[in-house]
PDB file of N, CA and C in Angstrom:
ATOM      1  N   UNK A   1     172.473 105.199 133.263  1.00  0.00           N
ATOM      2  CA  UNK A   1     171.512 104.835 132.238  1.00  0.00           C
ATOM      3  C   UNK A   1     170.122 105.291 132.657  1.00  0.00           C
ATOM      4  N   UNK A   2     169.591 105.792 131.644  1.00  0.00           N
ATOM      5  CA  UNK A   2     168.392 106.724 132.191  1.00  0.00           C
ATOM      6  C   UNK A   2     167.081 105.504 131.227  1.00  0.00           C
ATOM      7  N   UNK A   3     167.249 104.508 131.458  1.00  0.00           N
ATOM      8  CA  UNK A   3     166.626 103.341 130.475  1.00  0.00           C
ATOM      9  C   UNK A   3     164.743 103.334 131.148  1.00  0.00           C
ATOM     10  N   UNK A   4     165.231 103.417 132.665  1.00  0.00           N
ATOM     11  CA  UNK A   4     163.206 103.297 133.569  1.00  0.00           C
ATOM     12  C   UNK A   4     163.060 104.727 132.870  1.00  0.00           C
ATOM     13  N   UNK A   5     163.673 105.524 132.779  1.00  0.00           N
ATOM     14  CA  UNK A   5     163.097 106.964 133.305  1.00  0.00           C
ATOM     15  C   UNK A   5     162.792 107.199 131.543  1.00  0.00           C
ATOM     16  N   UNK A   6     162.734 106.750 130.916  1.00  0.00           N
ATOM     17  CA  UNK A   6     162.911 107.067 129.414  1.00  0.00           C
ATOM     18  C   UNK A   6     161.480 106.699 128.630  1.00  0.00           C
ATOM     19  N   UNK A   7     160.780 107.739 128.701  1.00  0.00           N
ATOM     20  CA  UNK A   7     159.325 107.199 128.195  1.00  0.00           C
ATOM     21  C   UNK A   7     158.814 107.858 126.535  1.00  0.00           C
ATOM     22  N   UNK A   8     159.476 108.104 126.019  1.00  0.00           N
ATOM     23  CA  UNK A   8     159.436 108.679 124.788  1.00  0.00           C
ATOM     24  C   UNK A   8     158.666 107.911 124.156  1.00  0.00           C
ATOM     25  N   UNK A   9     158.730 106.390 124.160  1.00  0.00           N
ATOM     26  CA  UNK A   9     157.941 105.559 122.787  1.00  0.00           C
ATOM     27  C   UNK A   9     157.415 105.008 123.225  1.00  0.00           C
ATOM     28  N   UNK A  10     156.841 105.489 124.858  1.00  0.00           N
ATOM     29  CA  UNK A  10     155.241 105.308 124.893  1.00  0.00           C
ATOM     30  C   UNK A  10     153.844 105.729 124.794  1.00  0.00           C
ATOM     31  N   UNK A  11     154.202 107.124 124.055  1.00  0.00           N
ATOM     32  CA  UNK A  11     152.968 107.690 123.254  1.00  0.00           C
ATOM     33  C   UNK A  11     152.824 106.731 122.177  1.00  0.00           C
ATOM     34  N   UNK A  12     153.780 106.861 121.219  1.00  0.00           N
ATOM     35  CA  UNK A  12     153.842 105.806 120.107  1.00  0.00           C
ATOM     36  C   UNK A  12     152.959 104.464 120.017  1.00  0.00           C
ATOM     37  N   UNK A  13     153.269 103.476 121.305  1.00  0.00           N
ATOM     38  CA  UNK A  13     152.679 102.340 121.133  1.00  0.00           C
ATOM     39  C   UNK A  13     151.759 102.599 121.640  1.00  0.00           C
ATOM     40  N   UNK A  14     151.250 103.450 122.522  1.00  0.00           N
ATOM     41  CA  UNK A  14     149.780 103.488 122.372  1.00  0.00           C
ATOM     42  C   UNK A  14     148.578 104.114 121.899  1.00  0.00           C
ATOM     43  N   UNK A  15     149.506 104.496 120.466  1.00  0.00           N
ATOM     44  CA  UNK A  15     148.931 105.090 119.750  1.00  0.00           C
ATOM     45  C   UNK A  15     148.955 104.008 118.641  1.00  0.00           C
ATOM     46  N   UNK A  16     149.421 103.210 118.242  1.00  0.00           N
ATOM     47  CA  UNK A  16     149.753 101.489 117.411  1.00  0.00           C
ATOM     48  C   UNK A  16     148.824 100.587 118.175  1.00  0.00           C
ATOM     49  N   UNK A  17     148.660 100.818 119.740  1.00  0.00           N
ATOM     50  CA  UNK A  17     147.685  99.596 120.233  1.00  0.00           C
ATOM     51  C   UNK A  17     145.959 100.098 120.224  1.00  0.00           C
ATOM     52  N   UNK A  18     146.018 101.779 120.306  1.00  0.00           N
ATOM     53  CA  UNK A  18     144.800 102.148 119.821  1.00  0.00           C
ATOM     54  C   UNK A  18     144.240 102.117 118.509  1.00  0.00           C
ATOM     55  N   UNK A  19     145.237 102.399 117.697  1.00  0.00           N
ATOM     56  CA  UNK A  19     144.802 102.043 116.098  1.00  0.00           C
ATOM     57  C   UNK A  19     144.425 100.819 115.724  1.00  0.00           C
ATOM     58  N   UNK A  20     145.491  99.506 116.563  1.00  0.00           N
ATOM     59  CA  UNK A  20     145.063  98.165 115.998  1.00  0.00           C
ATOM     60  C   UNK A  20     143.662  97.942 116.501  1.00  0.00           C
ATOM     61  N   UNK A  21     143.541  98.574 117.930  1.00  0.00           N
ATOM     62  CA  UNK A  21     142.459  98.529 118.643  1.00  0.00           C
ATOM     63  C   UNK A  21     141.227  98.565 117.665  1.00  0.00           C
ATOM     64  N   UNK A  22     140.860  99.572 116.792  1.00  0.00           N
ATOM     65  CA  UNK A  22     139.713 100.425 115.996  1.00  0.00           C
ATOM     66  C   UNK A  22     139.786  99.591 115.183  1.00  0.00           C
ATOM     67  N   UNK A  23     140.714  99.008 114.623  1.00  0.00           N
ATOM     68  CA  UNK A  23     140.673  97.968 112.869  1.00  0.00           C
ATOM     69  C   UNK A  23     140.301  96.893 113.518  1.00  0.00           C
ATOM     70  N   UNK A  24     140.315  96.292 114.630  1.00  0.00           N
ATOM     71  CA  UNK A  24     140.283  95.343 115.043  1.00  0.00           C
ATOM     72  C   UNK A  24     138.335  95.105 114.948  1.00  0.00           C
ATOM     73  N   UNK A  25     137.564  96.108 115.692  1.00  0.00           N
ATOM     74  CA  UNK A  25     136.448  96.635 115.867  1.00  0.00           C
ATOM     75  C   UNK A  25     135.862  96.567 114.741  1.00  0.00           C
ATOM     76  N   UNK A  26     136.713  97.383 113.743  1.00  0.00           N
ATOM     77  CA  UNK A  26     136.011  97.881 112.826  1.00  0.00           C
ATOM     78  C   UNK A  26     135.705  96.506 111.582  1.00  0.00           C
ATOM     79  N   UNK A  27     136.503  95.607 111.907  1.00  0.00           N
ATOM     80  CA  UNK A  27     136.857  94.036 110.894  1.00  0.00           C
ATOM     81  C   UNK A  27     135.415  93.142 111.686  1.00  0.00           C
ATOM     82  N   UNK A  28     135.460  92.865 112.928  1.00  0.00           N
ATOM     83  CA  UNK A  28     134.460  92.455 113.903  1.00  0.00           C
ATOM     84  C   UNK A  28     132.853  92.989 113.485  1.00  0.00           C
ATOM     85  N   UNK A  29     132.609  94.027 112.895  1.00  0.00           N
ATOM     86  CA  UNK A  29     132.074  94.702 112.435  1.00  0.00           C
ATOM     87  C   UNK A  29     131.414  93.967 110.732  1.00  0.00           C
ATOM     88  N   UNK A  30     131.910  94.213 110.603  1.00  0.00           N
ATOM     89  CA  UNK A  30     132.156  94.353 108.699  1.00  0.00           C
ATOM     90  C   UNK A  30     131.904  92.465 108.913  1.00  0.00           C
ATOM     91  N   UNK A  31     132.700  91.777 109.115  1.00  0.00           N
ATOM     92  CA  UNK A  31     132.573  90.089 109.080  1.00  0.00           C
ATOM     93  C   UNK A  31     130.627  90.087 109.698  1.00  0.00           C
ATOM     94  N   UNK A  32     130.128  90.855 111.047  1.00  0.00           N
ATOM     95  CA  UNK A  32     129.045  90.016 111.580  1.00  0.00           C
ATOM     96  C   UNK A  32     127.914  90.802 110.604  1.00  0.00           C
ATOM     97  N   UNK A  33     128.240  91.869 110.087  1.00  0.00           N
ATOM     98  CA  UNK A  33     126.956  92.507 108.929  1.00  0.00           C
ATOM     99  C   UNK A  33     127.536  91.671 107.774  1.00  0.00           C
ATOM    100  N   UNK A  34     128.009  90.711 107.447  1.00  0.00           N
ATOM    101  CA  UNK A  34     128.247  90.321 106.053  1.00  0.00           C
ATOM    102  C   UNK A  34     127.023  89.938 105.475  1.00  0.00           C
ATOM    103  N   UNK A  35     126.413  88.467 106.312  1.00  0.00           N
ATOM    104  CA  UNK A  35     125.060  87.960 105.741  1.00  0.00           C
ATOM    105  C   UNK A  35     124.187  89.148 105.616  1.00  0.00           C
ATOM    106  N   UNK A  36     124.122  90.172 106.308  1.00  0.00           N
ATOM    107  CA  UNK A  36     123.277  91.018 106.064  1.00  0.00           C
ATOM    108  C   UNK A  36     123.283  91.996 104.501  1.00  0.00           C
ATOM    109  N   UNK A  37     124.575  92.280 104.306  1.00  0.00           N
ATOM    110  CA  UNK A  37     124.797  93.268 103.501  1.00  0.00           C
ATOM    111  C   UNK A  37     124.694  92.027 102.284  1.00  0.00           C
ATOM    112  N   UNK A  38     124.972  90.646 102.279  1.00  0.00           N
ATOM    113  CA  UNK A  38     124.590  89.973 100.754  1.00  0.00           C
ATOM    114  C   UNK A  38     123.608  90.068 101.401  1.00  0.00           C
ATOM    115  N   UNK A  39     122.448  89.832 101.985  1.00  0.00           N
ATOM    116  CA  UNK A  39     120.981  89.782 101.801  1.00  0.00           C
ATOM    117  C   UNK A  39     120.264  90.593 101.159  1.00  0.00           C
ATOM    118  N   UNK A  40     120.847  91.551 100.901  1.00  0.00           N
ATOM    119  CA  UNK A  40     120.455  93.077 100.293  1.00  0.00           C
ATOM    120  C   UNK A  40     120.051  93.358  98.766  1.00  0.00           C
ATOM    121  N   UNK A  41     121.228  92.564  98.305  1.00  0.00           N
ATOM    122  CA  UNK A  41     120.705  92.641  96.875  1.00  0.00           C
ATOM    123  C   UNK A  41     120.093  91.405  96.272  1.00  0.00           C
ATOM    124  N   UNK A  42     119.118  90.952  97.323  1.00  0.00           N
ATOM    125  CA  UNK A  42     118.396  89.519  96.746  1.00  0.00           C
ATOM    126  C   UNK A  42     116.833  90.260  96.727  1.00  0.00           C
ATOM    127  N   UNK A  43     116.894  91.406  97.862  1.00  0.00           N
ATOM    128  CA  UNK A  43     115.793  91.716  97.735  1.00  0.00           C
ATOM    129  C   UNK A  43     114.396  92.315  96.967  1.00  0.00           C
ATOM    130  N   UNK A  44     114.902  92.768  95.543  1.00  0.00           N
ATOM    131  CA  UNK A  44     114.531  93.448  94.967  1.00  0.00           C
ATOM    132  C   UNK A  44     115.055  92.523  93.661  1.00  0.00           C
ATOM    133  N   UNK A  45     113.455  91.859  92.729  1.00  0.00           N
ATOM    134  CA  UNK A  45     113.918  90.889  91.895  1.00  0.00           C
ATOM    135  C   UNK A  45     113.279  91.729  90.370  1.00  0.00           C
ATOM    136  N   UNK A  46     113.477  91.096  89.447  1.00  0.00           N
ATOM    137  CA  UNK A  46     113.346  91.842  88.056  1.00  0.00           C
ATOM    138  C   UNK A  46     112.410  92.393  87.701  1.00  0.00           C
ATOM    139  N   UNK A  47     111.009  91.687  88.554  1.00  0.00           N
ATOM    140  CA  UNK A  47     109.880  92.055  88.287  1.00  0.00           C
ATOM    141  C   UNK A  47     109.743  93.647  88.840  1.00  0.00           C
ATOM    142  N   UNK A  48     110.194  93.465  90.037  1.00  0.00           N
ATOM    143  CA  UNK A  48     109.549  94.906  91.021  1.00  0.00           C
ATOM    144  C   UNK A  48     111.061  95.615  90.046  1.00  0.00           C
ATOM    145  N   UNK A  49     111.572  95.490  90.073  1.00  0.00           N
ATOM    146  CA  UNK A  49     112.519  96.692  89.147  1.00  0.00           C
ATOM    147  C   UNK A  49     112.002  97.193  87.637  1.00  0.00           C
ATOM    148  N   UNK A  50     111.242  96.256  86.626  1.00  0.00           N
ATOM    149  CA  UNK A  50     110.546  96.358  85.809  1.00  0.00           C
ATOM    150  C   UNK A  50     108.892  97.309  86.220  1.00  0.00           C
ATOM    151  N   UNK A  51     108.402  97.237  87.013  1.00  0.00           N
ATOM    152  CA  UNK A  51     107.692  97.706  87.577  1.00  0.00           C
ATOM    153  C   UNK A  51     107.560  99.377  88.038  1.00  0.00           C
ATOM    154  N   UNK A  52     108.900  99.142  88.721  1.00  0.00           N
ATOM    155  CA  UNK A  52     109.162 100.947  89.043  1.00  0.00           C
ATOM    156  C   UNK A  52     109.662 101.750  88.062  1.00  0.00           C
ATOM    157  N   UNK A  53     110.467 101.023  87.383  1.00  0.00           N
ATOM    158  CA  UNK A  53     110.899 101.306  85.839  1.00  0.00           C
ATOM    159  C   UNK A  53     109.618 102.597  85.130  1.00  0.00           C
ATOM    160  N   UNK A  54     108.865 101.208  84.988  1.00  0.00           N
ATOM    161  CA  UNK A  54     107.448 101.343  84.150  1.00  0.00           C
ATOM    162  C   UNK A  54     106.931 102.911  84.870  1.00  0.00           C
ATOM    163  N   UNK A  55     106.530 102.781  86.020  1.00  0.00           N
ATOM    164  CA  UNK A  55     105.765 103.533  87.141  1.00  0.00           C
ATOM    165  C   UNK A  55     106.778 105.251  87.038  1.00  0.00           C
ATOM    166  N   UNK A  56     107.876 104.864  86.667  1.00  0.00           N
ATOM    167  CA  UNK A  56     108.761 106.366  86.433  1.00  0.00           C
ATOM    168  C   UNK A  56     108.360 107.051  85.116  1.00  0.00           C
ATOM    169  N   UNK A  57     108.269 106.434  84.079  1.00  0.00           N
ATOM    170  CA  UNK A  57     108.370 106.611  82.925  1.00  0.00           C
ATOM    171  C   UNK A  57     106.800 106.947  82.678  1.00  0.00           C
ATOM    172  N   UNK A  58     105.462 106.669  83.260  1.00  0.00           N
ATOM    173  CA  UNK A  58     104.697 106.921  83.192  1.00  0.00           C
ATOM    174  C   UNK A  58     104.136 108.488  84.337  1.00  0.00           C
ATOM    175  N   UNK A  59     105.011 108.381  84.911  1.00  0.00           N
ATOM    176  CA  UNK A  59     105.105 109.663  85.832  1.00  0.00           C
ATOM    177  C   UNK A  59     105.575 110.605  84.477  1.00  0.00           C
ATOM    178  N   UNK A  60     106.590 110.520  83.635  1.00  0.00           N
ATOM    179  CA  UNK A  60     107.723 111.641  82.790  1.00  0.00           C
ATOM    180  C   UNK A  60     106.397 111.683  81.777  1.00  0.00           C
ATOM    181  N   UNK A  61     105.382 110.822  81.194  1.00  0.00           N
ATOM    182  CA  UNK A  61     104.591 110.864  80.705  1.00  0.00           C
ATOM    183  C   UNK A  61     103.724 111.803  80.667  1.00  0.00           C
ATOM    184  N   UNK A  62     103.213 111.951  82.399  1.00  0.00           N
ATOM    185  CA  UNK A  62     102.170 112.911  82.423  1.00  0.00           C
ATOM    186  C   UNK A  62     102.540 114.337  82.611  1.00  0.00           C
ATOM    187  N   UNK A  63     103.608 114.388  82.823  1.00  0.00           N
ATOM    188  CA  UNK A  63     104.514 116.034  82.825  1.00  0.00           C
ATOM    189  C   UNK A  63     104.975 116.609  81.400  1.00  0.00           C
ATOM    190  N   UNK A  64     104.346 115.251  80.454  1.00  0.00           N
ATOM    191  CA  UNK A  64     105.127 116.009  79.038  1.00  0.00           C
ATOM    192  C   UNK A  64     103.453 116.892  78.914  1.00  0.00           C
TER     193      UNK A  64
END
């Protein structure tokens, strides 16, 4: 029985323990920027969007 000497499906799993490895990272990731990434769209409220709005359209104004 050639069972020690038989290493074929250990590229495999460590190519399954490097992948889980990266999702693992990459989840660790994504969860500790969460509060950050909702903080994002609080920043910018109707007024200042009404504003730049305005400020574009008066730019297309002076080019007519």
């Amino acid at each position: 029985m050639n069972l020690l000497e038989d290493e074929t499906a250990q590229g495999s799993a460590e190519l399954v323990l490097l992948f889980g490895g990266i999702i693992v990272i990459a989840l660790v990731a994504l969860i500790s920027y969460q509060s950050y990434l909702k903080g994002l769209g609080n920043e910018i409220n109707g007024t200042q969007l009404n504003e730049t709005t305005n400020d574009i359209l008066n730019l297309t104004n002076k080019f007519q």
